[in-house]
Structures are given as structure tokens and as C-alpha cells.
PDB file of N, CA and C in Angstrom:
ATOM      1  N   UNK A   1      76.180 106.940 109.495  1.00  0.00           N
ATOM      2  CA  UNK A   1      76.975 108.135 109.309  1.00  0.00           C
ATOM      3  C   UNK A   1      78.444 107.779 109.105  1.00  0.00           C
ATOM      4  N   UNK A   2      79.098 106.453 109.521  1.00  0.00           N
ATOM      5  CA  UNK A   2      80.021 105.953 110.102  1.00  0.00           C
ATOM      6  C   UNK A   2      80.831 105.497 108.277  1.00  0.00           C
ATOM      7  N   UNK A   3      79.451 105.033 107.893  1.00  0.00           N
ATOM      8  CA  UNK A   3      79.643 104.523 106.196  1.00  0.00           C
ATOM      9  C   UNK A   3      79.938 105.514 105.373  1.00  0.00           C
ATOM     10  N   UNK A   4      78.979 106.588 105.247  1.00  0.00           N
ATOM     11  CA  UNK A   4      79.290 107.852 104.857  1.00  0.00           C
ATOM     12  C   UNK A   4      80.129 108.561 104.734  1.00  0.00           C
ATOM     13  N   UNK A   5      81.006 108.821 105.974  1.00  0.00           N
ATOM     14  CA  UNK A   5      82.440 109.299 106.073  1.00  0.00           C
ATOM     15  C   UNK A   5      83.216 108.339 105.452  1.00  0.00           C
ATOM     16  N   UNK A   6      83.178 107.323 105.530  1.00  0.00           N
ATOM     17  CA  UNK A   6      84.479 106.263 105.019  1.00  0.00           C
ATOM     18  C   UNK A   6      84.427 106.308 103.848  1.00  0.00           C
ATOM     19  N   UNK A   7      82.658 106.293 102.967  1.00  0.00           N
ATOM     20  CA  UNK A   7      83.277 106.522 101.395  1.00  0.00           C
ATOM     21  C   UNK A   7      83.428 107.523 100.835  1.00  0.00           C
ATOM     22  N   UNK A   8      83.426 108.726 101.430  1.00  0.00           N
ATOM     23  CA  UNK A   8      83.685 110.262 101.116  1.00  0.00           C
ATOM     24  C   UNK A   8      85.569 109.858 101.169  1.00  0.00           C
ATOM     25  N   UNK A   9      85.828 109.143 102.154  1.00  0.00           N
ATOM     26  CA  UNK A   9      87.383 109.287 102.750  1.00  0.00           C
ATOM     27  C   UNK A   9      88.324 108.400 101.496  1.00  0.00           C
ATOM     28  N   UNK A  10      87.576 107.505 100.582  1.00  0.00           N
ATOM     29  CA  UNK A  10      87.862 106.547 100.124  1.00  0.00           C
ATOM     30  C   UNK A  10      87.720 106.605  98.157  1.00  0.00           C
ATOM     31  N   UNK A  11      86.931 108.436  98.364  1.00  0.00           N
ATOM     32  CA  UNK A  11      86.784 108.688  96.862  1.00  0.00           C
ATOM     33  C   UNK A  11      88.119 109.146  96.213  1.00  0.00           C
ATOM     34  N   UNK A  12      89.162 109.992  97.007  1.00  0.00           N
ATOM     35  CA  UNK A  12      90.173 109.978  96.396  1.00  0.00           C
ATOM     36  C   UNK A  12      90.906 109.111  95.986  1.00  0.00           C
ATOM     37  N   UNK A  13      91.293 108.176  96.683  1.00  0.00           N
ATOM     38  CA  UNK A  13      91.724 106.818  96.594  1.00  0.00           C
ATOM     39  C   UNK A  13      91.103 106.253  95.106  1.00  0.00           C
ATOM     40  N   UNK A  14      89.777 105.845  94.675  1.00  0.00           N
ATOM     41  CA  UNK A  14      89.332 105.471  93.658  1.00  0.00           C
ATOM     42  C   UNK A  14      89.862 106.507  92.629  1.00  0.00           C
ATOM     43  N   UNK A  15      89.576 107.761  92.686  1.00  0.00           N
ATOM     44  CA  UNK A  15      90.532 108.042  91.696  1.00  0.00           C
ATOM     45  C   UNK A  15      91.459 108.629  91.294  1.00  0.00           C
ATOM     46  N   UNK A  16      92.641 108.031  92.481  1.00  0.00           N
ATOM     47  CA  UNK A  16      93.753 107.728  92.227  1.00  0.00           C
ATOM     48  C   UNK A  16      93.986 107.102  91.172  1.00  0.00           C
ATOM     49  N   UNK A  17      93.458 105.700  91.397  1.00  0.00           N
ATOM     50  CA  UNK A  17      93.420 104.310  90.902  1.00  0.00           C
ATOM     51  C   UNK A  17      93.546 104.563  89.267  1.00  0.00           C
ATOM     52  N   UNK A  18      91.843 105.432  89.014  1.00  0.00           N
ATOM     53  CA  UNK A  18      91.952 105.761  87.336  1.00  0.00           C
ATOM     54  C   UNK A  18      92.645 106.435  87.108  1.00  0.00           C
ATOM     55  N   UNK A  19      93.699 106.966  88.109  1.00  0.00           N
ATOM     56  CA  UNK A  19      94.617 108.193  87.092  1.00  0.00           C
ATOM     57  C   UNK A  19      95.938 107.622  86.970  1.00  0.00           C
ATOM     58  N   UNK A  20      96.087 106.191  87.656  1.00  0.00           N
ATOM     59  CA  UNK A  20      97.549 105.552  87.585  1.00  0.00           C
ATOM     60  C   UNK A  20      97.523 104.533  86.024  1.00  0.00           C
ATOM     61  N   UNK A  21      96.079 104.567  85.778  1.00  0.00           N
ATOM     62  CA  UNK A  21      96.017 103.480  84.826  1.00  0.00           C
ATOM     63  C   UNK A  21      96.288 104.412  83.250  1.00  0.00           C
ATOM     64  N   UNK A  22      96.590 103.808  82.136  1.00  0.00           N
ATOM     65  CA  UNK A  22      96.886 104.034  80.977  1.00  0.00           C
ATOM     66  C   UNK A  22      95.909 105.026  80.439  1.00  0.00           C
ATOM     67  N   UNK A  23      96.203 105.649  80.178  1.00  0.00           N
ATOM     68  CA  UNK A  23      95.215 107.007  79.249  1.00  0.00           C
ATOM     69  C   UNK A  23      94.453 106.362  77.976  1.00  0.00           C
ATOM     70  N   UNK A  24      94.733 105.172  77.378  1.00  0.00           N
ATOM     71  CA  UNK A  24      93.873 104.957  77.077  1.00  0.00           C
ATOM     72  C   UNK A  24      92.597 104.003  77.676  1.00  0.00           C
ATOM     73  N   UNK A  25      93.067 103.452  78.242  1.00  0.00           N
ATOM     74  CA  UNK A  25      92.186 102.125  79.558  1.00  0.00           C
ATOM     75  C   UNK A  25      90.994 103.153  80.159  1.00  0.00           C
ATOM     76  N   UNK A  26      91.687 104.566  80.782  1.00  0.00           N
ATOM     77  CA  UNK A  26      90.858 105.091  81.533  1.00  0.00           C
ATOM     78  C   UNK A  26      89.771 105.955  80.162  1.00  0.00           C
ATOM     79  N   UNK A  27      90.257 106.156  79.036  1.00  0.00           N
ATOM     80  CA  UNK A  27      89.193 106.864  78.389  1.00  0.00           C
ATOM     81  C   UNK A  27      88.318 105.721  78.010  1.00  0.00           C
ATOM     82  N   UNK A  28      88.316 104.758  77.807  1.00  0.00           N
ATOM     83  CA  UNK A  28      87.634 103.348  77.411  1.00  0.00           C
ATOM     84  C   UNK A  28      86.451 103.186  78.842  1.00  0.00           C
ATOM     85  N   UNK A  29      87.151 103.414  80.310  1.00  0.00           N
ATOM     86  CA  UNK A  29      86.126 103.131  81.342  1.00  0.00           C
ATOM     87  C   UNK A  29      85.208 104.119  81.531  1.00  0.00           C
ATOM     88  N   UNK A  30      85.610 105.627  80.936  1.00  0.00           N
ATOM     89  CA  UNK A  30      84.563 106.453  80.690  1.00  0.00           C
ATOM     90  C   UNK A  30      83.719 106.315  79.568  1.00  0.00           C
ATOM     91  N   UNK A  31      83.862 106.017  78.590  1.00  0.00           N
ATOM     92  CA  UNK A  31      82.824 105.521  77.510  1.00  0.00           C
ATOM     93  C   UNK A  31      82.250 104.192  77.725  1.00  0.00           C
ATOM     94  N   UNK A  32      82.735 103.364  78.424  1.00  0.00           N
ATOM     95  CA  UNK A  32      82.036 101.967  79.325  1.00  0.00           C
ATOM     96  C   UNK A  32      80.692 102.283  80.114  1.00  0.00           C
ATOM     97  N   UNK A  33      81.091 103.628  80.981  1.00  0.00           N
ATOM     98  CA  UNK A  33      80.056 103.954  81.941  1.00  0.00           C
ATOM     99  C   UNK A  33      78.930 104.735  81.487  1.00  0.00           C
ATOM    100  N   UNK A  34      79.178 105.997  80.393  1.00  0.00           N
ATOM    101  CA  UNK A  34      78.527 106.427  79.379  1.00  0.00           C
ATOM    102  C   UNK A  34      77.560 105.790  79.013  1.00  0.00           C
ATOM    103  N   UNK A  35      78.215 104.515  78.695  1.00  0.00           N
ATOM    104  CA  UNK A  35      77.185 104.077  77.595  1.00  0.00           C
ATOM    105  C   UNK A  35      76.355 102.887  78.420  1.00  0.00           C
ATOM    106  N   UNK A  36      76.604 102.279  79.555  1.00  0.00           N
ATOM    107  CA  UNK A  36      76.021 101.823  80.735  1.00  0.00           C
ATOM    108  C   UNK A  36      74.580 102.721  80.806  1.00  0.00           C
ATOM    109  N   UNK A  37      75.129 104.031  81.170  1.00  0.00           N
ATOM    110  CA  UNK A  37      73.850 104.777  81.790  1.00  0.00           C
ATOM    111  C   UNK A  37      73.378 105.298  80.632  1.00  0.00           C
ATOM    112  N   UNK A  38      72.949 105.941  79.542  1.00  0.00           N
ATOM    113  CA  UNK A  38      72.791 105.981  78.795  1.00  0.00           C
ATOM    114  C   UNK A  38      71.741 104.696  78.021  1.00  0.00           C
ATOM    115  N   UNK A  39      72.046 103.583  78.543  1.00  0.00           N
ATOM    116  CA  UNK A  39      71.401 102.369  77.617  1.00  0.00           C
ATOM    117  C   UNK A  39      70.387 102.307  78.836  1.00  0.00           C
ATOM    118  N   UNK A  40      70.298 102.917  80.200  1.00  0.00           N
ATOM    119  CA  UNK A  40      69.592 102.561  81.147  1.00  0.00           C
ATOM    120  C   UNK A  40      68.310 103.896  80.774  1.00  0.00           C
ATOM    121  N   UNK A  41      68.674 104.726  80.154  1.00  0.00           N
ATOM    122  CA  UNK A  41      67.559 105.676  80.018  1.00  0.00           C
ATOM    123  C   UNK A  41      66.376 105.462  79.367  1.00  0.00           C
ATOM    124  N   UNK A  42      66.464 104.539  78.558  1.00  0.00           N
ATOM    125  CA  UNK A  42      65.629 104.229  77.236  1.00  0.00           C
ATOM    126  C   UNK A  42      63.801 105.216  77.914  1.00  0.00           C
ATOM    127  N   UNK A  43      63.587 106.072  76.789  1.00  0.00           N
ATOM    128  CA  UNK A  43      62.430 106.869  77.584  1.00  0.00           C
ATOM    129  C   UNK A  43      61.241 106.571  76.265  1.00  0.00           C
ATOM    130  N   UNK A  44      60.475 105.690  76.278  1.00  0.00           N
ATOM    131  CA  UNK A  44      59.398 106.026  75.076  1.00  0.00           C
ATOM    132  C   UNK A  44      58.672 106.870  74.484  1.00  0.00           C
ATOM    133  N   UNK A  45      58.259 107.547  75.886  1.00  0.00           N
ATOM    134  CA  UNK A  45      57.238 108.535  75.544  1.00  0.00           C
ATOM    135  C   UNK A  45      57.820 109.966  75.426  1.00  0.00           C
ATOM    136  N   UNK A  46      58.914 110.313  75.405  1.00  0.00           N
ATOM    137  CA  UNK A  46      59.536 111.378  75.015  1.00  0.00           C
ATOM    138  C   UNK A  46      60.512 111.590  73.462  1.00  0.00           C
ATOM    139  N   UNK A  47      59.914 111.572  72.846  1.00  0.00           N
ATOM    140  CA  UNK A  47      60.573 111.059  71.347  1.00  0.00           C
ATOM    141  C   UNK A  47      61.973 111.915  71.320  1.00  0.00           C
ATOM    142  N   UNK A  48      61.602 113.053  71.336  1.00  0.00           N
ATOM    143  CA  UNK A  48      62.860 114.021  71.413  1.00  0.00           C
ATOM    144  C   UNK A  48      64.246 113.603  72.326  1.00  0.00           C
ATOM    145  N   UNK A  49      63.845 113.626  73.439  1.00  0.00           N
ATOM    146  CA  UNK A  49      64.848 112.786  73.868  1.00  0.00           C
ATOM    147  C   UNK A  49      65.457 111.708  73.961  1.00  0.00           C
ATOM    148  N   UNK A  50      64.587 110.385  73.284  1.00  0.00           N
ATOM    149  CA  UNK A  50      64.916 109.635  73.140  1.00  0.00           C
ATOM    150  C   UNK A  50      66.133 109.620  71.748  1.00  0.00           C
ATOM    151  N   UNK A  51      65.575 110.701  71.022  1.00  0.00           N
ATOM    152  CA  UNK A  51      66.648 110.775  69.756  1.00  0.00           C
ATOM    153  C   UNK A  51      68.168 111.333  70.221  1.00  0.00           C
ATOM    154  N   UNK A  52      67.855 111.834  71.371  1.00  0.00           N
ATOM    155  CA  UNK A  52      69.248 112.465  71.972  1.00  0.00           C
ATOM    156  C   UNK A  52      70.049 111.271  72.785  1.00  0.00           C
ATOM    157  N   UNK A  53      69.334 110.481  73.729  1.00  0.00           N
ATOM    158  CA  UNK A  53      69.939 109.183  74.117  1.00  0.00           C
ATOM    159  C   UNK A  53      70.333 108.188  73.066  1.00  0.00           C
ATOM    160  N   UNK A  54      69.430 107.980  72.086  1.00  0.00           N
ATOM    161  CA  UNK A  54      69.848 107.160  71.027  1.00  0.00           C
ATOM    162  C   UNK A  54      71.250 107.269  70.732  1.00  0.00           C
ATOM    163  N   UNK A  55      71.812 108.923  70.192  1.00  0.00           N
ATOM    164  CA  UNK A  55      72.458 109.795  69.738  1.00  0.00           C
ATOM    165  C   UNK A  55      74.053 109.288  70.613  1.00  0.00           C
ATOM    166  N   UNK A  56      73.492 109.376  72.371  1.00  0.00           N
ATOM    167  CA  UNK A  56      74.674 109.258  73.385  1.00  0.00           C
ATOM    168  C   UNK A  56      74.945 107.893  73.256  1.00  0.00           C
ATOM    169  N   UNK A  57      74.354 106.667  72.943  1.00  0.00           N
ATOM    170  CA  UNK A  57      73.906 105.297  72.983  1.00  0.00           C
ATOM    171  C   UNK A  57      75.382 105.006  72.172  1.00  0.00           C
ATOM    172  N   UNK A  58      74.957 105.488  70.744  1.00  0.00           N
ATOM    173  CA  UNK A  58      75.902 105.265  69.746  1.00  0.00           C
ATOM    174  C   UNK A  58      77.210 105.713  69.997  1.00  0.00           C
ATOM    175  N   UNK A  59      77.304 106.920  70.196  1.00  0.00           N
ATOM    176  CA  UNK A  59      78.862 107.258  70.729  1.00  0.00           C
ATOM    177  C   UNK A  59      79.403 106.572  71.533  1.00  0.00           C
ATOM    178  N   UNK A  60      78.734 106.642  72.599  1.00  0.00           N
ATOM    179  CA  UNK A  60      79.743 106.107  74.110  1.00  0.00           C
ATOM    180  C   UNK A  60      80.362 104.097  74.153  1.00  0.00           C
ATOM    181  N   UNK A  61      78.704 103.745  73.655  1.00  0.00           N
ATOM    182  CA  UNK A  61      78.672 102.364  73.485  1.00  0.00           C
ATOM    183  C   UNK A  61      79.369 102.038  71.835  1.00  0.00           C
ATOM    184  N   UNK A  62      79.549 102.557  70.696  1.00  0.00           N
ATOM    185  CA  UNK A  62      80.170 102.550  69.806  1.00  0.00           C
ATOM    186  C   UNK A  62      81.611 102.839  70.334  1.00  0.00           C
ATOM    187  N   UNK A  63      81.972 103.687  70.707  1.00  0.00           N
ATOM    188  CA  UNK A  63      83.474 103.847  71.094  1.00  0.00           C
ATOM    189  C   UNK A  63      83.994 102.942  72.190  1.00  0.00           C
ATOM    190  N   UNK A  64      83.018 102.681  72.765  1.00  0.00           N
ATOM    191  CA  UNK A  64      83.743 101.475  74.195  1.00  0.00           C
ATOM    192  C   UNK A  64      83.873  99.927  73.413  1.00  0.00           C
ATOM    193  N   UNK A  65      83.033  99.768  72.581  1.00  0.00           N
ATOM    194  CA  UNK A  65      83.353  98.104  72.179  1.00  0.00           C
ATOM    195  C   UNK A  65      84.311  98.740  71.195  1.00  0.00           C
ATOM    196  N   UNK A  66      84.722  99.754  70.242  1.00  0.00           N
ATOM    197  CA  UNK A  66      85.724  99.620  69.344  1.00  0.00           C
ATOM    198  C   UNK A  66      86.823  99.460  70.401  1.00  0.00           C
ATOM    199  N   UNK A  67      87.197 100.577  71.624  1.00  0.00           N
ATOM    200  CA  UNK A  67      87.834 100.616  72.021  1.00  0.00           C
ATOM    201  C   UNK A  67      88.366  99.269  73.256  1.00  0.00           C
ATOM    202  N   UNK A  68      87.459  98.430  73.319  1.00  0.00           N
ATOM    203  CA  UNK A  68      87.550  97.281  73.667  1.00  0.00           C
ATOM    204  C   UNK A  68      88.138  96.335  73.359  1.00  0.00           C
ATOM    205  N   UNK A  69      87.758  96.383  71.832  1.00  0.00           N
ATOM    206  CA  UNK A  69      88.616  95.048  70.932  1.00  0.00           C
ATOM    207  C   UNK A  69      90.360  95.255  71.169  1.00  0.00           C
ATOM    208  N   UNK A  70      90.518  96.903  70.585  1.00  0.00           N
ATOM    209  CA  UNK A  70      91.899  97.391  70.673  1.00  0.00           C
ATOM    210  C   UNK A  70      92.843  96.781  71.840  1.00  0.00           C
ATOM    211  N   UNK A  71      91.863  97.492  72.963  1.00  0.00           N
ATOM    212  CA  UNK A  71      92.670  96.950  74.359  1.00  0.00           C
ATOM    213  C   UNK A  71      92.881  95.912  74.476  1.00  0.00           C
ATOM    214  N   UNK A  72      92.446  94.522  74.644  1.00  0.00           N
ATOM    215  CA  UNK A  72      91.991  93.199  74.563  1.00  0.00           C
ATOM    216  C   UNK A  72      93.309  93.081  74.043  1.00  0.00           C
ATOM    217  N   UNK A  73      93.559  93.243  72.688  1.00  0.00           N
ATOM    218  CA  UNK A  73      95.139  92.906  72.163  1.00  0.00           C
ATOM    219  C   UNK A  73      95.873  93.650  72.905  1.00  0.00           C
ATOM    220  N   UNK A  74      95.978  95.321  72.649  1.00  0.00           N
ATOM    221  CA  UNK A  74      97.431  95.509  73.206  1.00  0.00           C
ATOM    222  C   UNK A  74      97.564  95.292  74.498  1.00  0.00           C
ATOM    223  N   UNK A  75      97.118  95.023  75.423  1.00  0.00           N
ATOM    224  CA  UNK A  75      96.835  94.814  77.006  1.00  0.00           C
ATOM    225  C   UNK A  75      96.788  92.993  77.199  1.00  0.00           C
ATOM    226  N   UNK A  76      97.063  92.372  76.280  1.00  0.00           N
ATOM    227  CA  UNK A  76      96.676  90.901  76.765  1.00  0.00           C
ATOM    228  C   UNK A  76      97.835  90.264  77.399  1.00  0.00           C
ATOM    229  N   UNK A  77      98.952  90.829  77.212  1.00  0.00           N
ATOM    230  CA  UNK A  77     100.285  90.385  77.784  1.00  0.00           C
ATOM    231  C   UNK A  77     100.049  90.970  79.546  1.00  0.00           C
ATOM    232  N   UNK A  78      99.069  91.652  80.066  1.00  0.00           N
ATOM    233  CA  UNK A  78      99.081  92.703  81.019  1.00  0.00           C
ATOM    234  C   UNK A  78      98.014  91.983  82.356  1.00  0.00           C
ATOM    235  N   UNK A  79      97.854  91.234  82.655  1.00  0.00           N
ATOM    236  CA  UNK A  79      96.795  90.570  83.378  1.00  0.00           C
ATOM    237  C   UNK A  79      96.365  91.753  84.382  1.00  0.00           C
ATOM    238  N   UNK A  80      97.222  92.559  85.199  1.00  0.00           N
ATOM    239  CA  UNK A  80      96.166  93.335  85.996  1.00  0.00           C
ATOM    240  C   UNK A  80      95.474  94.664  85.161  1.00  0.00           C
ATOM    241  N   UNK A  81      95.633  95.085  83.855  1.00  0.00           N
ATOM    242  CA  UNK A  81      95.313  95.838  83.162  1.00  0.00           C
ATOM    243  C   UNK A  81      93.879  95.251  82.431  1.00  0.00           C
ATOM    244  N   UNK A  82      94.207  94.355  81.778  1.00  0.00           N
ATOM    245  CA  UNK A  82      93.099  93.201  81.644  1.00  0.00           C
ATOM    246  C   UNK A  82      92.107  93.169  82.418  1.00  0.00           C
ATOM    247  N   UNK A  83      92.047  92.869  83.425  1.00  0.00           N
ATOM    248  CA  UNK A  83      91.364  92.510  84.392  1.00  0.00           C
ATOM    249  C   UNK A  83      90.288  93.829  84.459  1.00  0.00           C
ATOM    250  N   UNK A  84      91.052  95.439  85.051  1.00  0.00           N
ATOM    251  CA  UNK A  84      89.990  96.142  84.525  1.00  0.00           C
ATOM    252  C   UNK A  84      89.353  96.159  83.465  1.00  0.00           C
ATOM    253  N   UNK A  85      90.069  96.097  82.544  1.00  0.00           N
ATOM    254  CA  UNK A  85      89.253  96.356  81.282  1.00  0.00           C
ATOM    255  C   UNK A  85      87.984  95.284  80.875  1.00  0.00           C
ATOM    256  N   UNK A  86      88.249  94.260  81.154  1.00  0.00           N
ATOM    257  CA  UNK A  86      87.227  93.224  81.605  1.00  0.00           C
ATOM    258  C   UNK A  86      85.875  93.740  82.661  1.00  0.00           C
ATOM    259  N   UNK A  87      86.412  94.075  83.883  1.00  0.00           N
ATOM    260  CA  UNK A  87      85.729  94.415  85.001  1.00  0.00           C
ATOM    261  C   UNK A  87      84.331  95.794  84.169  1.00  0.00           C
ATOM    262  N   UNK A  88      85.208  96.837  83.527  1.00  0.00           N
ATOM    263  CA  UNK A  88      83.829  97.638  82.970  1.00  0.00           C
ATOM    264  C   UNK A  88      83.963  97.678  81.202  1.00  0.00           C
ATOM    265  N   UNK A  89      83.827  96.296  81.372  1.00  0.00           N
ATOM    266  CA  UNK A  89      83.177  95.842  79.803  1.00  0.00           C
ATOM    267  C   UNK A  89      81.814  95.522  79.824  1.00  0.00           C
ATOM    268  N   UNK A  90      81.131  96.186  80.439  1.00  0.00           N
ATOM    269  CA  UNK A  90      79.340  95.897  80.791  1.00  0.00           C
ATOM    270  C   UNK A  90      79.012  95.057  79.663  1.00  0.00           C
ATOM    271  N   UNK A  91      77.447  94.897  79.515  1.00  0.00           N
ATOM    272  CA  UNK A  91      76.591  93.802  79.224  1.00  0.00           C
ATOM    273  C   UNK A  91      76.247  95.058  77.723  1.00  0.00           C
ATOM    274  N   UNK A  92      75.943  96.199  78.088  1.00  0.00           N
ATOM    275  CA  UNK A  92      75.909  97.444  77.632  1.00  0.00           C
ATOM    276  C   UNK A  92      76.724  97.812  76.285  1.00  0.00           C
ATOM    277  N   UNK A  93      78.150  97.820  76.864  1.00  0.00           N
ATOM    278  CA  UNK A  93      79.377  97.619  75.485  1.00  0.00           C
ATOM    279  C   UNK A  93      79.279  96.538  74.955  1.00  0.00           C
ATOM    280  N   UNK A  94      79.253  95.550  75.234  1.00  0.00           N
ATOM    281  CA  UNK A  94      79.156  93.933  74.681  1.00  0.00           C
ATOM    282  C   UNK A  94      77.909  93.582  73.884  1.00  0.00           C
ATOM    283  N   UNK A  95      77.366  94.148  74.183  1.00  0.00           N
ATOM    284  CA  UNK A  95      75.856  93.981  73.304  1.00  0.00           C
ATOM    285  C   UNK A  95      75.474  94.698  72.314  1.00  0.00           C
ATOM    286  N   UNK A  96      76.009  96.122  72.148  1.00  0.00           N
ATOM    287  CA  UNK A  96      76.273  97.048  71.019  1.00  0.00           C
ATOM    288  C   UNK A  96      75.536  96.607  69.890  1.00  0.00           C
ATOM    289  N   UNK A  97      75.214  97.329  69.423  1.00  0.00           N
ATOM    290  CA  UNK A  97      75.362  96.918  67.700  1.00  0.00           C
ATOM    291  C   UNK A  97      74.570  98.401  66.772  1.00  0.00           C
ATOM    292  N   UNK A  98      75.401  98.463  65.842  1.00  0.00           N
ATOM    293  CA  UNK A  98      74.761 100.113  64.990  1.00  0.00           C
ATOM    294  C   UNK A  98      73.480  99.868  64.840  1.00  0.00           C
ATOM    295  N   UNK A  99      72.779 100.523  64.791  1.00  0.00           N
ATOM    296  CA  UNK A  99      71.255 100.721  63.838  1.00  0.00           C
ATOM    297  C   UNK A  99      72.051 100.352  62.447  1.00  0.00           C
ATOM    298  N   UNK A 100      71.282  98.927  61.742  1.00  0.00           N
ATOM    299  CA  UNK A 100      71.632  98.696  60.466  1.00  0.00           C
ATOM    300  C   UNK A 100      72.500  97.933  60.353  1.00  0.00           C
ATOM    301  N   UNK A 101      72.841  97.575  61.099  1.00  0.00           N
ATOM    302  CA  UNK A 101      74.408  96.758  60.840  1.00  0.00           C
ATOM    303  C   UNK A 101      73.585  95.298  61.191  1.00  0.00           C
ATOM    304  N   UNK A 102      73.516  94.728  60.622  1.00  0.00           N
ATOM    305  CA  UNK A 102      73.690  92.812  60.200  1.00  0.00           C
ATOM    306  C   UNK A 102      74.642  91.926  61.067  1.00  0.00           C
ATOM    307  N   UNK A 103      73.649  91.325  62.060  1.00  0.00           N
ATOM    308  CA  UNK A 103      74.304  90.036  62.616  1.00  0.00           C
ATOM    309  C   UNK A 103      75.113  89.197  61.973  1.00  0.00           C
TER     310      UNK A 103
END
């Protein structure tokens, strides 16, 4: 119960954190996480929805690696800025790639 209270006590605090950081950093860690959960849905046997996750797949995970590369430069002079942006660069954004697009 003891744990419970402390991270209820400790959610403002976290986002604090994302609201001190750069407006664009923090829209990048929401399309990071997007597309995290989103790539975790993968549903076979529901075609319909799978065309709708597909759908979220591309956006969130399309906009987090574009928006990745961007940061990477203008943020490289920035080591603790970096560092997040590193921290939710999942396996998810990094692995990306369009339907159709050529290795």
C-alpha cells in the first residue's frame, strides 16, 4: 500500500519533468510511446482492426523516427536533452520502416 501511495505522490513530479522539456522533445516522446504500444497490439485474427493499428503503427512510429533524426541534430550540442531523447527511442521507432519502402 506503502508503494502505491508513493507512486500516486510521484506522478506529478514525472510530469513535471515532460512539461519542463522542449515542446518539441516532448511531442516526439508521445509519438515514441504511441508507437511502442501500438506495435505491441499486432492482432491477426481481427482484420479490421488490425487495419486500424496498422493505420496508428504508421503515424506514431513514422513521426517518431522522422522526428528522431531532427532531434539527434538540433539537440546534439545538449547532452541532458539527448539523453532523453535516446532513453524513448524504443526498438519500435528504430525499427520502422513504410510498407514498400526498400532496405
Amino acid at each position: 500500500m506503502k508503494l502505491v501511495f508513493a507512486l500516486l505522490l510521484s506522478l506529478p513530479l514525472l510530469a513535471g519533468a515532460k512539461q519542463k522539456l522542449p515542446a518539441d522533445v516532448a511531442k516526439f516522446i508521445d509519438n515514441a510511446e504511441m508507437c511502442e504500444h501500438f506495435a505491441g497490439e499486432w492482432d491477426e485474427n481481427d482484420k479490421a482492426r488490425q487495419r486500424d493499428i496498422t493505420q496508428a503503427i504508421e503515424q506514431s512510429c513514422g513521426a517518431a523516427q522522422q522526428q528522431l533524426k531532427r532531434l539527434s541534430v538540433k539537440y546534439a550540442k545538449q547532452p541532458a536533452i539527448r539523453k532523453v531523447i535516446d532513453q524513448h527511442a524504443n526498438d519500435a521507432v528504430r525499427s520502422f520502416r513504410t510498407q514498400g519502402k526498400a532496405d
